[in-house]
N, C-alpha and C. Protein backbone atom coordinates (compact mmCIF):
# COMPACT_ATOMS: atom_id res chain seq x y z
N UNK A 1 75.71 107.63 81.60
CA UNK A 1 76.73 107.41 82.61
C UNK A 1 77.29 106.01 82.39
N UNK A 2 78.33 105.85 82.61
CA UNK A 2 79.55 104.62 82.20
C UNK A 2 79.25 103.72 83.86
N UNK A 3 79.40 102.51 83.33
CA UNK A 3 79.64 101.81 84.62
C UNK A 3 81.21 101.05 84.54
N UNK A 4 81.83 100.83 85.58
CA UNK A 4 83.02 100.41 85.53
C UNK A 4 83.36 99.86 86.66
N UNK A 5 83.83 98.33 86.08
CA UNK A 5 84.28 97.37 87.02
C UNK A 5 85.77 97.34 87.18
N UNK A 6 85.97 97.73 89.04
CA UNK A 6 87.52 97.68 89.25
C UNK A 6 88.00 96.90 90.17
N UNK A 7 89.20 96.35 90.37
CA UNK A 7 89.29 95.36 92.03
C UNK A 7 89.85 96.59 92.79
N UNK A 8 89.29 96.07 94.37
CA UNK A 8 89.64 96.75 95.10
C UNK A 8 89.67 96.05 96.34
N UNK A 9 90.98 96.04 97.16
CA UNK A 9 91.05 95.22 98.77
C UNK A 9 90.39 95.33 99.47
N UNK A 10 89.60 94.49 99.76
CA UNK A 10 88.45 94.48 101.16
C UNK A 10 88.18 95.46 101.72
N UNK A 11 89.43 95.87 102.36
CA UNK A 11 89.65 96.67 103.66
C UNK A 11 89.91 98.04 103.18
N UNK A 12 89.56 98.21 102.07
CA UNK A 12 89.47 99.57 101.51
C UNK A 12 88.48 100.00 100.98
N UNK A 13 87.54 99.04 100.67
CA UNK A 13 86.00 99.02 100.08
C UNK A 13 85.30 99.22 101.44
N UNK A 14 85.38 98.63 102.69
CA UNK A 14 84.90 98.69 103.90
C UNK A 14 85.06 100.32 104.41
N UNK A 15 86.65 100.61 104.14
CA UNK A 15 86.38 101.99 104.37
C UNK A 15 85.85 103.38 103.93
N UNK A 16 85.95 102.55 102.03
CA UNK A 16 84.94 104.02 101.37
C UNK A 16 83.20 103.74 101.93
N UNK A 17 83.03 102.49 101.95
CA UNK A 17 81.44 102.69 102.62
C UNK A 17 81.59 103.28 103.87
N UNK A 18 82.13 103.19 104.81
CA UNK A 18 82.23 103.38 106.07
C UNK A 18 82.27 105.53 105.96
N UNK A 19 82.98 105.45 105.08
CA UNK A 19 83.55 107.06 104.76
C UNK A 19 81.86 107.63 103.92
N UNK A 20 81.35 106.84 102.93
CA UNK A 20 80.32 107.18 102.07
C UNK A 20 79.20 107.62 103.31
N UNK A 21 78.83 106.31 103.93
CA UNK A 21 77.59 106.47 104.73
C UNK A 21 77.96 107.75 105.43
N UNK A 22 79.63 108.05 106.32
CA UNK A 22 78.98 109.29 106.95
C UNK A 22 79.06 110.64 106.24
N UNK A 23 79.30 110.68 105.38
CA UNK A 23 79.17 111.72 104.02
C UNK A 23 77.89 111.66 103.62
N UNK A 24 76.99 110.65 103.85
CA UNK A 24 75.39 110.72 103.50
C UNK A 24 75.68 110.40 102.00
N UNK A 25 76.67 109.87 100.97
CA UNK A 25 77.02 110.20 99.58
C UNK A 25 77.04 108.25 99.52
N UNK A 26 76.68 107.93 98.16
CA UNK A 26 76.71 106.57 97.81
C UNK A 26 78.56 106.26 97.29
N UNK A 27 78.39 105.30 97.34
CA UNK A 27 79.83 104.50 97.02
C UNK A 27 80.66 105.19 95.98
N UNK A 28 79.64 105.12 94.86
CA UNK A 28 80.29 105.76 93.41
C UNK A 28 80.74 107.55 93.33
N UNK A 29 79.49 107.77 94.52
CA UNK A 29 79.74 109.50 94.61
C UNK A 29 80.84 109.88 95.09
N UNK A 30 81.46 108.61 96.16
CA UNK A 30 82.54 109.05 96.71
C UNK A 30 83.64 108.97 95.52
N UNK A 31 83.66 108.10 95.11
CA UNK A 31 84.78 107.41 94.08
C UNK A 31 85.03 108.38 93.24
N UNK A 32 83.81 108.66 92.62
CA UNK A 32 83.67 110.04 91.59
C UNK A 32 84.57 111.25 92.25
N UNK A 33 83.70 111.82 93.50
CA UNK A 33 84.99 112.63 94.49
C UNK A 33 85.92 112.57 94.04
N UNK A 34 86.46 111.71 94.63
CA UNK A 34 87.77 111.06 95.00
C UNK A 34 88.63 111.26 93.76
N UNK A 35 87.86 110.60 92.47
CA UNK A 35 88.90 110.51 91.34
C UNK A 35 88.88 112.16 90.75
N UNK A 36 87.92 113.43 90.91
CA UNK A 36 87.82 114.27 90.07
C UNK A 36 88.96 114.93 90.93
N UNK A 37 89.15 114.91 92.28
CA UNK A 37 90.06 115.70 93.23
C UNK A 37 91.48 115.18 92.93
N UNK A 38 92.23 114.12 92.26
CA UNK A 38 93.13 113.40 91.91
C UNK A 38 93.59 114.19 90.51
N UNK A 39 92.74 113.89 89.78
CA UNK A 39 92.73 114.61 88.47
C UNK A 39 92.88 116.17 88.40
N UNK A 40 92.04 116.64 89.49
CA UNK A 40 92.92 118.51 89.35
C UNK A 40 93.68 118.48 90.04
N UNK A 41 94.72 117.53 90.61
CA UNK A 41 95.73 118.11 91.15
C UNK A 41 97.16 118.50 90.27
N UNK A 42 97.75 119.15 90.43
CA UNK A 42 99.18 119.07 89.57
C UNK A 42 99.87 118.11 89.33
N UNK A 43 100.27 118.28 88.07
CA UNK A 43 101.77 117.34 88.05
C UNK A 43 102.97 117.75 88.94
N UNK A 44 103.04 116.37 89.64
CA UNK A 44 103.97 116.10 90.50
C UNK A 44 105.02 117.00 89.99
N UNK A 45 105.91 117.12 88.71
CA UNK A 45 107.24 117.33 88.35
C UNK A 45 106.68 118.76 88.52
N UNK A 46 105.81 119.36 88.14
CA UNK A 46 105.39 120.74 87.70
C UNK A 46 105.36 121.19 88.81
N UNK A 47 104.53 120.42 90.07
CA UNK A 47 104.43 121.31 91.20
C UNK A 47 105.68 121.44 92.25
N UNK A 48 106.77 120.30 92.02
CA UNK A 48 107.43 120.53 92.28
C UNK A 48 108.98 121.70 92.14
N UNK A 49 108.36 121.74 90.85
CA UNK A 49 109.41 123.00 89.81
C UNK A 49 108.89 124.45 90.34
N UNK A 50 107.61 124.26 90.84
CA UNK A 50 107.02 125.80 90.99
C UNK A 50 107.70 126.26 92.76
N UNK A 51 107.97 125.35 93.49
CA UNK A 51 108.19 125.04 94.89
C UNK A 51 109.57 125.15 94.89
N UNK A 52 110.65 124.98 93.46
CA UNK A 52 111.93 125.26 93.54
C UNK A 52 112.00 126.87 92.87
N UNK A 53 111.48 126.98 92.43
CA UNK A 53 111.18 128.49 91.66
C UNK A 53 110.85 129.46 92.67
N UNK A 54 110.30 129.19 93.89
CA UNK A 54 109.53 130.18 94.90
C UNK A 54 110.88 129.89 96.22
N UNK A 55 111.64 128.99 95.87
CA UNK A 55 112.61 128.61 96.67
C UNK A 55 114.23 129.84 96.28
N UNK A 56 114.15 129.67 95.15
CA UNK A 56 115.67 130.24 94.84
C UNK A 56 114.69 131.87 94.75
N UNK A 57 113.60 132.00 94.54
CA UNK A 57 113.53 133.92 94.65
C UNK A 57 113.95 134.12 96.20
N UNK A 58 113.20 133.09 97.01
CA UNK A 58 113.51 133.56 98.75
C UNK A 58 115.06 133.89 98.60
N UNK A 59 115.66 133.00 98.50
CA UNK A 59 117.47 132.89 98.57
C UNK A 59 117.80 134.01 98.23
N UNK A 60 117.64 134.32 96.69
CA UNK A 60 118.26 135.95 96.40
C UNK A 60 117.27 136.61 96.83
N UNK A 61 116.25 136.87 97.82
CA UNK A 61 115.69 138.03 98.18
C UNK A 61 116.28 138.65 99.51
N UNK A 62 117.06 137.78 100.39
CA UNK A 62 117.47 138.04 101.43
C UNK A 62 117.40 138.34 102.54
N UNK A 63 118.14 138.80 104.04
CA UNK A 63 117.29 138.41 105.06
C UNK A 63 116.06 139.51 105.14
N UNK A 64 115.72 139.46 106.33
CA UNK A 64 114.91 140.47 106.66
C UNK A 64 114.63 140.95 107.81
N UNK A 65 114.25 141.68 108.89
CA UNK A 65 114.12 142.15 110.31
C UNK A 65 112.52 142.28 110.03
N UNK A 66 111.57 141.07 111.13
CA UNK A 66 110.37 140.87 111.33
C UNK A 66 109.78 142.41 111.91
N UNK A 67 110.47 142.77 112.92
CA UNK A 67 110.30 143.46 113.86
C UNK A 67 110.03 144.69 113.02
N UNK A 68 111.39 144.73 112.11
CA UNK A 68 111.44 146.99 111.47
C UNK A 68 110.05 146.56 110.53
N UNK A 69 109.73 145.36 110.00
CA UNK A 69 108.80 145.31 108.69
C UNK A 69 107.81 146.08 109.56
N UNK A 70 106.82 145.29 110.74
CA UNK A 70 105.96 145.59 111.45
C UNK A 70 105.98 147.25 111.97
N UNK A 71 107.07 147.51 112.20
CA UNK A 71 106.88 148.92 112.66
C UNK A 71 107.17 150.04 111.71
N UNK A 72 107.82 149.41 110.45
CA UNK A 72 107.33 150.36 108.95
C UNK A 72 105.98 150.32 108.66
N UNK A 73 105.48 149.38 108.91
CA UNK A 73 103.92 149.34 108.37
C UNK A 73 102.79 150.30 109.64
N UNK A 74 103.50 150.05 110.63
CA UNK A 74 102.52 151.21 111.61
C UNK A 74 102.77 152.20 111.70
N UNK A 75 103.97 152.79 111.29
CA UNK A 75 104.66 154.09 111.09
C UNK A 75 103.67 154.76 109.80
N UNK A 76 103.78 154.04 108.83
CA UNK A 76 103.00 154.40 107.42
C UNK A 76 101.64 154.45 107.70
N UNK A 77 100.92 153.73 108.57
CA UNK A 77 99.45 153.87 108.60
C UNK A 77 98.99 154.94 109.78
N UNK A 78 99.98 155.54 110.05
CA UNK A 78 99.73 156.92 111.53
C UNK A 78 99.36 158.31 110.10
């Protein structure tokens, strides 16, 4: 295991201990957390492209009546 020295503002070191102790988890466990949950997240540009992609199908899919959906679906399950 790697050790690694980083700066970090007071008042943010105060709060990962503060956050660690009530997690029952040491300093580094959090950090570790912290950085592996950062790292699987998406790319920004990517997740944003997928959010315009799910945007323009709504547009051309068109409106819809909440109400007939619900009572096609109980009609079909009689």
């Amino acid at each position: 295991m790697s050790k690694v020295m980083v700066s970090l503002p007071d008042e943010l070191v105060r709060d990962l201990d503060a956050e660690a102790r009530r997690r029952s988890m040491s300093r580094s466990a959090l950090l570790a957390t912290a950085a592996r949950r950062e790292l699987a997240r998406g790319d920004p540009a990517a997740v944003a492209e997928a959010i315009a992609r799910s945007e323009r199908r709504f547009r051309s899919a068109g409106g819809f009546d909440a109400a007939e959906l619900v009572r096609n679906d109980r009609d079909t399950r009689r």
